[in-house]
PDB file of N, CA and C in Angstrom:
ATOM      1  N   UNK A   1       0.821  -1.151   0.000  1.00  0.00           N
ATOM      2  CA  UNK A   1       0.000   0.000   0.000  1.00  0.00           C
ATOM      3  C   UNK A   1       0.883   1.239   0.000  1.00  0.00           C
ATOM      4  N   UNK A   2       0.867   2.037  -0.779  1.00  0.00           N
ATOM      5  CA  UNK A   2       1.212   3.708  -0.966  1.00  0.00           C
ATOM      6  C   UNK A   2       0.913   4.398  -0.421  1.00  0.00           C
ATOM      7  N   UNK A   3       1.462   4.884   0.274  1.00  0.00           N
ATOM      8  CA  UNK A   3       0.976   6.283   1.048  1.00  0.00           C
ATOM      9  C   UNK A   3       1.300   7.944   0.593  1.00  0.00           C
ATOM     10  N   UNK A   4       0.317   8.575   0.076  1.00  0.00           N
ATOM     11  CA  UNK A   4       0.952   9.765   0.012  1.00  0.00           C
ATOM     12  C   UNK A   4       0.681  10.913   0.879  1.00  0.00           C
ATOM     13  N   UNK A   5       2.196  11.851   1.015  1.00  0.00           N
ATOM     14  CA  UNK A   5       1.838  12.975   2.068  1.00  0.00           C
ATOM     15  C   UNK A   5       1.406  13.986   1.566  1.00  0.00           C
ATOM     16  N   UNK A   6       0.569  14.334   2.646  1.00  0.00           N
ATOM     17  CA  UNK A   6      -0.007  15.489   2.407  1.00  0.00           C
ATOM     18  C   UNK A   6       0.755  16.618   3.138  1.00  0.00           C
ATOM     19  N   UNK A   7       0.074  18.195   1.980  1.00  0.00           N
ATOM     20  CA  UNK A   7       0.670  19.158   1.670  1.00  0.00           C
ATOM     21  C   UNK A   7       0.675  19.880   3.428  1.00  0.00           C
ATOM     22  N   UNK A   8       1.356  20.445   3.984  1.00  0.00           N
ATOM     23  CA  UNK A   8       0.946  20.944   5.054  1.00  0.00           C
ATOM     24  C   UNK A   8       0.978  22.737   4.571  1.00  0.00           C
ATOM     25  N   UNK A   9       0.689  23.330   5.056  1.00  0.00           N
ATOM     26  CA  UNK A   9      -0.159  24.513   4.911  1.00  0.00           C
ATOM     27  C   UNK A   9       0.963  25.290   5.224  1.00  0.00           C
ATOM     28  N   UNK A  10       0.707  26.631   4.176  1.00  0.00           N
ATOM     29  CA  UNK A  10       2.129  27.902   4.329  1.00  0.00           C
ATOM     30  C   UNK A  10       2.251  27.983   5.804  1.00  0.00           C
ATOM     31  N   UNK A  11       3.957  28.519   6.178  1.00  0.00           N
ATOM     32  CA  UNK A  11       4.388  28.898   6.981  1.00  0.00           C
ATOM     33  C   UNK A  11       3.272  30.223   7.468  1.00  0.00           C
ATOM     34  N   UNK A  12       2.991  31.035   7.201  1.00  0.00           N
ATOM     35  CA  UNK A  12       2.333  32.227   7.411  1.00  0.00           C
ATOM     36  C   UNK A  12       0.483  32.523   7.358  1.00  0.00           C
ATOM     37  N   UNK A  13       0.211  31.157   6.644  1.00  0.00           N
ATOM     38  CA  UNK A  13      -0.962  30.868   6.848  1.00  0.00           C
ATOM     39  C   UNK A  13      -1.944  31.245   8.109  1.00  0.00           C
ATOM     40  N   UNK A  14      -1.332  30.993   9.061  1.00  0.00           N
ATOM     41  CA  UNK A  14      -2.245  30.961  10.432  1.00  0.00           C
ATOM     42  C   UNK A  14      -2.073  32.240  11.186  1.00  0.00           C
ATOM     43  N   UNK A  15      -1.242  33.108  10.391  1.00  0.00           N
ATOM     44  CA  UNK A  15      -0.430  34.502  11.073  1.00  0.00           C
ATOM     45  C   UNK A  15      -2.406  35.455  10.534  1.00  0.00           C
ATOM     46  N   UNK A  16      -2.696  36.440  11.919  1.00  0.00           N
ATOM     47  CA  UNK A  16      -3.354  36.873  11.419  1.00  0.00           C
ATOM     48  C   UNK A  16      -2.963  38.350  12.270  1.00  0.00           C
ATOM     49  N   UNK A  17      -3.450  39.936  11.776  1.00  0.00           N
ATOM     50  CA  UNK A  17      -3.464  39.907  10.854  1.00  0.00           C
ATOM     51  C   UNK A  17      -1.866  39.786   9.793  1.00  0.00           C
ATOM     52  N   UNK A  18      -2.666  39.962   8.506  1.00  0.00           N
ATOM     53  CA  UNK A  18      -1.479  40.115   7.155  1.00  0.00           C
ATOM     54  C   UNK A  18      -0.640  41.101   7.575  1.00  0.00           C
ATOM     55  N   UNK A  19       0.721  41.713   6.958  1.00  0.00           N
ATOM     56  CA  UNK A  19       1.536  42.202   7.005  1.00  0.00           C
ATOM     57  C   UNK A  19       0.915  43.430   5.794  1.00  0.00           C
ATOM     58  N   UNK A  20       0.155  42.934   4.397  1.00  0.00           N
ATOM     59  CA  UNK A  20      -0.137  43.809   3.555  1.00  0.00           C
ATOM     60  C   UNK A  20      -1.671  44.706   4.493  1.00  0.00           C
ATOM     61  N   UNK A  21      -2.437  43.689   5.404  1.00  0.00           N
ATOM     62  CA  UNK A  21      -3.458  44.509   5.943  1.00  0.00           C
ATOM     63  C   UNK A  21      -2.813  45.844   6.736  1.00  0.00           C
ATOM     64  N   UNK A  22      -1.853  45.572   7.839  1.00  0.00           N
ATOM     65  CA  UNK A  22      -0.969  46.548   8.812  1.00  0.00           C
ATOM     66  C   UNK A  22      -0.352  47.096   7.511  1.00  0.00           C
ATOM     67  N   UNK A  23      -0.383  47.462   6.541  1.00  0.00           N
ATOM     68  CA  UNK A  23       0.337  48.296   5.715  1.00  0.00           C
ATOM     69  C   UNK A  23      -0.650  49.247   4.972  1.00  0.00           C
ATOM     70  N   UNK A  24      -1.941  48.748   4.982  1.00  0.00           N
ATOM     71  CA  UNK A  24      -2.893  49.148   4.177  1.00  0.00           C
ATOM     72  C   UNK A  24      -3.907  50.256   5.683  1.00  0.00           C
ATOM     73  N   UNK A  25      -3.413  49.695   6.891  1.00  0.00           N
ATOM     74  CA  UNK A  25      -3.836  50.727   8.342  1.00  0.00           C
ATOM     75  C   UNK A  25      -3.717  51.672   8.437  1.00  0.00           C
ATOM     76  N   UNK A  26      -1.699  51.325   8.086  1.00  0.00           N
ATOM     77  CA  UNK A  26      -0.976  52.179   8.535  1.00  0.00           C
ATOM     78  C   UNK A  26      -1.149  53.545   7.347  1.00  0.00           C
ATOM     79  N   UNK A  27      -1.415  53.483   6.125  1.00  0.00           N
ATOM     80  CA  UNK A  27      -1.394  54.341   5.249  1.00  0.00           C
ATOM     81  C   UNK A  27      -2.536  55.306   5.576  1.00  0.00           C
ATOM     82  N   UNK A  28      -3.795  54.412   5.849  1.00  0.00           N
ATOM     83  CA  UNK A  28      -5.113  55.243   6.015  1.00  0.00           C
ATOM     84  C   UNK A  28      -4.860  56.077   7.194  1.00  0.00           C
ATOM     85  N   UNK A  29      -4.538  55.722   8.421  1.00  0.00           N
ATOM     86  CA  UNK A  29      -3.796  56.415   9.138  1.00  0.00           C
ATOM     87  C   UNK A  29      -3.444  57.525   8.888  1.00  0.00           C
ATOM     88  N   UNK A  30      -2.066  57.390   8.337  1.00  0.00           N
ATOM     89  CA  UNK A  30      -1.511  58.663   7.962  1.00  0.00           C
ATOM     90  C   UNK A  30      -2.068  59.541   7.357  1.00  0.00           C
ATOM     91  N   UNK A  31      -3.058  59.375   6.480  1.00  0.00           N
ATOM     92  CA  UNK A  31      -3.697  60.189   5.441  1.00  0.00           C
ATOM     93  C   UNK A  31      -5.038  61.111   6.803  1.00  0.00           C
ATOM     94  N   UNK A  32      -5.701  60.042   7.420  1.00  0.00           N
ATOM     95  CA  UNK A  32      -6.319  60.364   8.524  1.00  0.00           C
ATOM     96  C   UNK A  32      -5.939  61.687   8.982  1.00  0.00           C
ATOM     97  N   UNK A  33      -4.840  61.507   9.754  1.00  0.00           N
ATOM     98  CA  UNK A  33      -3.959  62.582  10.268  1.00  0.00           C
ATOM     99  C   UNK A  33      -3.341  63.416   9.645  1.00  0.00           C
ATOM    100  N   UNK A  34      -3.247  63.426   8.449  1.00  0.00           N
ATOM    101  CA  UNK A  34      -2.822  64.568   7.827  1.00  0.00           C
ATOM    102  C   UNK A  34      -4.104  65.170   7.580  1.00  0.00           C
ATOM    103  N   UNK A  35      -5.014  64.749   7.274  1.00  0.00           N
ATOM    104  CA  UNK A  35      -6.410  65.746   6.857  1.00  0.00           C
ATOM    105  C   UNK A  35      -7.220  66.150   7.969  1.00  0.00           C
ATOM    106  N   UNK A  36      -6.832  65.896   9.325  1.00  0.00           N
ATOM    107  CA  UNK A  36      -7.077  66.470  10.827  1.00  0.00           C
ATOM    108  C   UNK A  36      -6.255  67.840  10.851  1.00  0.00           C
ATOM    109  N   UNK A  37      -4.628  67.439  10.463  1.00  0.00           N
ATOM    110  CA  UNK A  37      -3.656  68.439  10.729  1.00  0.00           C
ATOM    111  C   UNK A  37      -3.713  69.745   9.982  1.00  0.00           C
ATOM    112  N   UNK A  38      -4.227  69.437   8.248  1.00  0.00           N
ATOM    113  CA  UNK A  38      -4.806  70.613   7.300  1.00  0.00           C
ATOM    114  C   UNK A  38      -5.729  70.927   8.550  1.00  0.00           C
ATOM    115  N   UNK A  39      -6.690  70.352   9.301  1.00  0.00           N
ATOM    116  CA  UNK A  39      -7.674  71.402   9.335  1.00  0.00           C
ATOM    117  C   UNK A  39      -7.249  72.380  10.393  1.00  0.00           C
ATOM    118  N   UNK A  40      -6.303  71.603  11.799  1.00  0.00           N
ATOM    119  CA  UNK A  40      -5.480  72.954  12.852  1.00  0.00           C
ATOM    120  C   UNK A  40      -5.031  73.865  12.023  1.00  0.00           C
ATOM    121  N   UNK A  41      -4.081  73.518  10.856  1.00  0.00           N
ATOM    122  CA  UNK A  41      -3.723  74.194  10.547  1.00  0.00           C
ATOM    123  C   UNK A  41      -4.594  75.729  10.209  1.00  0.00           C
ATOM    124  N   UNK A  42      -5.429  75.008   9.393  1.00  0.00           N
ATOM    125  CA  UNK A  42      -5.916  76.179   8.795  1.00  0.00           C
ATOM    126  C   UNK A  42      -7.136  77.423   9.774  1.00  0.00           C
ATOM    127  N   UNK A  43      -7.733  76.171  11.131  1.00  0.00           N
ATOM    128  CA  UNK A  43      -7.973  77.155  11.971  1.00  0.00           C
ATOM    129  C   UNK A  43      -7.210  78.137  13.016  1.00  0.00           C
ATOM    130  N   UNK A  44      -5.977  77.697  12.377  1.00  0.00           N
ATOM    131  CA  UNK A  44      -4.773  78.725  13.372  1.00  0.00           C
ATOM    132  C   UNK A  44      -4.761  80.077  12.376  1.00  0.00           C
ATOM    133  N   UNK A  45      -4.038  79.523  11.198  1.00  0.00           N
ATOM    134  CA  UNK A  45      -3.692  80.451  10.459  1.00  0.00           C
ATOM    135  C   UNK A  45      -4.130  81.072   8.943  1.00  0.00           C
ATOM    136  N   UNK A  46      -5.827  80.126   8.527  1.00  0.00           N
ATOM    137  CA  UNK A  46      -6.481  80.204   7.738  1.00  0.00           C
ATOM    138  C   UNK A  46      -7.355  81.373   8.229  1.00  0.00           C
ATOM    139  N   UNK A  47      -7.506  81.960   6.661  1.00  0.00           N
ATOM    140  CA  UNK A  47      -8.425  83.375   6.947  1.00  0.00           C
ATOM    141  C   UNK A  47     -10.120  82.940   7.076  1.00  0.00           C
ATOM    142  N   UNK A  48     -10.755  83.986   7.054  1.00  0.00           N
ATOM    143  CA  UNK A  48     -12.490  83.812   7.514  1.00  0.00           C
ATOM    144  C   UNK A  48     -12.844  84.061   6.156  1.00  0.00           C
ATOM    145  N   UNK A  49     -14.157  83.777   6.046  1.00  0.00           N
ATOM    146  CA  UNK A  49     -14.855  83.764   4.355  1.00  0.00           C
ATOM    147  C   UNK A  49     -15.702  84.958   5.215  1.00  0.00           C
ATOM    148  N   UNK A  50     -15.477  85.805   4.356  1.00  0.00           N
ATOM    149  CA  UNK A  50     -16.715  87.199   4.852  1.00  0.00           C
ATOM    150  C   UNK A  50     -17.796  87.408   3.591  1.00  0.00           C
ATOM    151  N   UNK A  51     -18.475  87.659   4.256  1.00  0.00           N
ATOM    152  CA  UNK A  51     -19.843  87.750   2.804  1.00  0.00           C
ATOM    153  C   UNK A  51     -20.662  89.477   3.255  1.00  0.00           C
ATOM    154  N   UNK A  52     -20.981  89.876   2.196  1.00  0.00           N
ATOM    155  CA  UNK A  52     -21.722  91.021   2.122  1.00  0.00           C
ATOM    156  C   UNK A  52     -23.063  91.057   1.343  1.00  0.00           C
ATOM    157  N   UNK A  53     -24.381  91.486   1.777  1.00  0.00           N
ATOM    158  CA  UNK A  53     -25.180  91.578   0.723  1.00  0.00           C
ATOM    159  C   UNK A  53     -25.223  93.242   0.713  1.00  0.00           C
ATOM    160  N   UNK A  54     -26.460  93.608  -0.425  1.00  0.00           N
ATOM    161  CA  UNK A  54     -26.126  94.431  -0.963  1.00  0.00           C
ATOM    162  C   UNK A  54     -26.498  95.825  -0.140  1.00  0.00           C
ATOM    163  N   UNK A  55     -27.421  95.129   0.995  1.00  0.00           N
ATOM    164  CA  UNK A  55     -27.719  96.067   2.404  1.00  0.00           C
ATOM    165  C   UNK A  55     -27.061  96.507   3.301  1.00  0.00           C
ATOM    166  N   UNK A  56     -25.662  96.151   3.140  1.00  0.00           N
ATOM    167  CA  UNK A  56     -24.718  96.702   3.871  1.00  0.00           C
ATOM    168  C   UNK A  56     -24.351  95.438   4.960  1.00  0.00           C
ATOM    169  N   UNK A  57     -24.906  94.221   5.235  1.00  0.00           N
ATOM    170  CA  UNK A  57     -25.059  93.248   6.399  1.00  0.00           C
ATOM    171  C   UNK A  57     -23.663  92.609   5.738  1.00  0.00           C
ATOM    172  N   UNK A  58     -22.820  91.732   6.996  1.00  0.00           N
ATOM    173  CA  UNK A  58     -21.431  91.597   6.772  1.00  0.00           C
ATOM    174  C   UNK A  58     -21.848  90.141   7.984  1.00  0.00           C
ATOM    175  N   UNK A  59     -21.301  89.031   6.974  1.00  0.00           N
ATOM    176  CA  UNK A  59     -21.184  87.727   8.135  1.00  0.00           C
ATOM    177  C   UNK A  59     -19.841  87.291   7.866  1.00  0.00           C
ATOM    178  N   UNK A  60     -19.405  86.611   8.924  1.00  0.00           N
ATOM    179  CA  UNK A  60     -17.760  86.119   8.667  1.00  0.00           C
ATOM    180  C   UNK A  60     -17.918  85.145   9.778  1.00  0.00           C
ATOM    181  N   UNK A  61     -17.156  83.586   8.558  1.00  0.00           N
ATOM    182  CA  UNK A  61     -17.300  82.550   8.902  1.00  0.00           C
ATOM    183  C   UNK A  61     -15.887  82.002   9.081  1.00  0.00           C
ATOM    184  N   UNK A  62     -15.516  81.531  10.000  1.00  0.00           N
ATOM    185  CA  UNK A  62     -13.844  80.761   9.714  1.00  0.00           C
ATOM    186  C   UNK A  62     -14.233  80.197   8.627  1.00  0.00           C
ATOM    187  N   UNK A  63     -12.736  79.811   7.666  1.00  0.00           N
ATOM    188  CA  UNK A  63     -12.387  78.928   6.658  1.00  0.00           C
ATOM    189  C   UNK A  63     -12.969  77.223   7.328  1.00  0.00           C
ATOM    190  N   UNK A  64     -12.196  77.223   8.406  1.00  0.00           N
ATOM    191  CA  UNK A  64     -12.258  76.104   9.689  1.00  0.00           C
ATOM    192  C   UNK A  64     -13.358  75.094   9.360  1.00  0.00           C
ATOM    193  N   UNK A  65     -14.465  76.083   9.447  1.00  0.00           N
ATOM    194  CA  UNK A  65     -15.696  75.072   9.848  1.00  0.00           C
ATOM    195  C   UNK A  65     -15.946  74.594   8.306  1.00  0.00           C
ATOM    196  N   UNK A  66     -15.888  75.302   7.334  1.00  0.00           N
ATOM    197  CA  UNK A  66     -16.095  74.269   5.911  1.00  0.00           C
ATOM    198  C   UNK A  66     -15.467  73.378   5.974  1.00  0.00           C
ATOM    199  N   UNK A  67     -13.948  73.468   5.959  1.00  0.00           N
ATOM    200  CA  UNK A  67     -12.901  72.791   5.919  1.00  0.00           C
ATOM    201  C   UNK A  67     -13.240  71.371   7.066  1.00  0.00           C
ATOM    202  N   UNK A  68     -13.728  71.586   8.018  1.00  0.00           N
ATOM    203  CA  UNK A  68     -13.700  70.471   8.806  1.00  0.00           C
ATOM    204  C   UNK A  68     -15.027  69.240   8.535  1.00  0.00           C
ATOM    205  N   UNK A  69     -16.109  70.365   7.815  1.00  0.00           N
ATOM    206  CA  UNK A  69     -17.217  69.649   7.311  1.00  0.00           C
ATOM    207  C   UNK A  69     -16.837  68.483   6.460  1.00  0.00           C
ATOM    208  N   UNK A  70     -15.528  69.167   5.254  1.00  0.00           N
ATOM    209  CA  UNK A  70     -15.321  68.092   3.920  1.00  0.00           C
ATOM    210  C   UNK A  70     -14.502  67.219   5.082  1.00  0.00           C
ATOM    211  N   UNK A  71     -13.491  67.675   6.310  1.00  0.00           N
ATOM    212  CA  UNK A  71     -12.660  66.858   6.565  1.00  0.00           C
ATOM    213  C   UNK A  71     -13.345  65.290   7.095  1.00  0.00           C
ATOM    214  N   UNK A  72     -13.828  65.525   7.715  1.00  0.00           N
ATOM    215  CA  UNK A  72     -15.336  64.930   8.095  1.00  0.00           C
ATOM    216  C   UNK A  72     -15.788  63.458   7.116  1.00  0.00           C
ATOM    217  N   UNK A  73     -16.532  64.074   5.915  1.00  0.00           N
ATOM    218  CA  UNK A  73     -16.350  62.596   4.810  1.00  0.00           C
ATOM    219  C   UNK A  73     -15.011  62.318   4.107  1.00  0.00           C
ATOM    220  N   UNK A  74     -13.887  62.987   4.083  1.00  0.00           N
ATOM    221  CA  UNK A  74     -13.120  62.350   3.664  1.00  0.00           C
ATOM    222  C   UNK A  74     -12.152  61.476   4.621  1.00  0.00           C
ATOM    223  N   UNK A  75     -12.617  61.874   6.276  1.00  0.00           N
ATOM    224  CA  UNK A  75     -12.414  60.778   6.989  1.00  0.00           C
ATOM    225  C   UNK A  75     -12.919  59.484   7.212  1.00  0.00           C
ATOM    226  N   UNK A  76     -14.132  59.765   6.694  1.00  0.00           N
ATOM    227  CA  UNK A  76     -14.947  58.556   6.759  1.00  0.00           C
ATOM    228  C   UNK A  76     -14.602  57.828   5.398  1.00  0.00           C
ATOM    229  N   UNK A  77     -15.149  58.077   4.339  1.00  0.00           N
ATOM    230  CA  UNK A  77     -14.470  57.340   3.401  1.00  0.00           C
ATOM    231  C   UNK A  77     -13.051  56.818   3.216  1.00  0.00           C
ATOM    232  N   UNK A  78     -12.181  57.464   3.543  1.00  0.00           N
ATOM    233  CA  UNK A  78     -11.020  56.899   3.976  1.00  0.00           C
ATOM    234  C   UNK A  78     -10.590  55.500   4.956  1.00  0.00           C
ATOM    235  N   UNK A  79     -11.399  56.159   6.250  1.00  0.00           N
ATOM    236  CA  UNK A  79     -11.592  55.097   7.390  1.00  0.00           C
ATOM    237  C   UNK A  79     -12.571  53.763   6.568  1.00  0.00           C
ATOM    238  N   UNK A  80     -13.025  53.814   5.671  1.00  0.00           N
ATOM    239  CA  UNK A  80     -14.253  52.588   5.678  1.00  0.00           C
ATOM    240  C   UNK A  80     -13.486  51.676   4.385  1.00  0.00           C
ATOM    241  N   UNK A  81     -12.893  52.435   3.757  1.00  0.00           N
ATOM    242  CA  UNK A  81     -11.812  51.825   2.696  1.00  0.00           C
ATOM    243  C   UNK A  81     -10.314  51.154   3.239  1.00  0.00           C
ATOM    244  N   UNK A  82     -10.066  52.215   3.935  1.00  0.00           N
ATOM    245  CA  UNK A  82      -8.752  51.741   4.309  1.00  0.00           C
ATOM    246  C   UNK A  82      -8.472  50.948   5.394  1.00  0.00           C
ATOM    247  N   UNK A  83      -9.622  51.137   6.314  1.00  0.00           N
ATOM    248  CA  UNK A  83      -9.334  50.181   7.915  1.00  0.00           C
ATOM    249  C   UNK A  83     -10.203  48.882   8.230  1.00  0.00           C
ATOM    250  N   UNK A  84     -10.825  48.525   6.779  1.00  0.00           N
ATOM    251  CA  UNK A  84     -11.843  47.362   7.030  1.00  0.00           C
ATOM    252  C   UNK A  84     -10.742  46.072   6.794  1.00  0.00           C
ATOM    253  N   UNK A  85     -11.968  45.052   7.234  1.00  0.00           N
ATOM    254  CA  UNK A  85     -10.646  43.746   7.382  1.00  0.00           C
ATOM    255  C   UNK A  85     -10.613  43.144   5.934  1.00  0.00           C
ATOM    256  N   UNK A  86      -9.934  42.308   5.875  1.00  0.00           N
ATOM    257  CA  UNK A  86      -9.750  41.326   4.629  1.00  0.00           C
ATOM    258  C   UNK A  86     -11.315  40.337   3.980  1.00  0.00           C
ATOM    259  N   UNK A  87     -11.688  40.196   3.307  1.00  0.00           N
ATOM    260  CA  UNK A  87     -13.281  39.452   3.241  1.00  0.00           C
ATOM    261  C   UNK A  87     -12.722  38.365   2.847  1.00  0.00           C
ATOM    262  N   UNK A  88     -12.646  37.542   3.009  1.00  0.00           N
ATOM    263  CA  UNK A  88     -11.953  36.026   2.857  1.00  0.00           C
ATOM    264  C   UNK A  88     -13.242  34.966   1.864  1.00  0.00           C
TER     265      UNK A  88
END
């Protein structure tokens, strides 16, 4: 009778997570934090959007708060792309 062996399973197989997932974290991450840091930035040293109508009335808005609105979904889309797990 013949016996044949069987294949035993990659070295790295059972490693969880991947090395490409912690690489794919670490990027969203960074991007994360850089589009937090645009927004200090720009409420330190970003100017105000002032508006006039034609009655003489004058509103002035930080740059800030738009800026943090977009920062906002492009954190989220970022976060939901970049930090989800592997679908196997």
């Amino acid at each position: 009778m013949a016996t044949t062996p069987h294949e035993s399973a990659p070295p790295d197989a059972g490693r969880q997570p991947s090395s490409r997932l912690l690489v794919r974290e670490a990027w969203a991450s960074l991007a994360i934090t850089v589009i937090w840091l645009t927004v200090l930035v720009d409420a330190i040293y970003g100017p105000n959007i002032v508006t006039s109508s034609a009655g003489g009335d004058q509103s002035t808005i930080p740059s800030a708060v738009i800026l943090s609105i977009l920062a906002f979904f492009a954190t989220w889309v970022v976060a939901r792309h970049g930090l989800r797990g592997e679908k196997s």
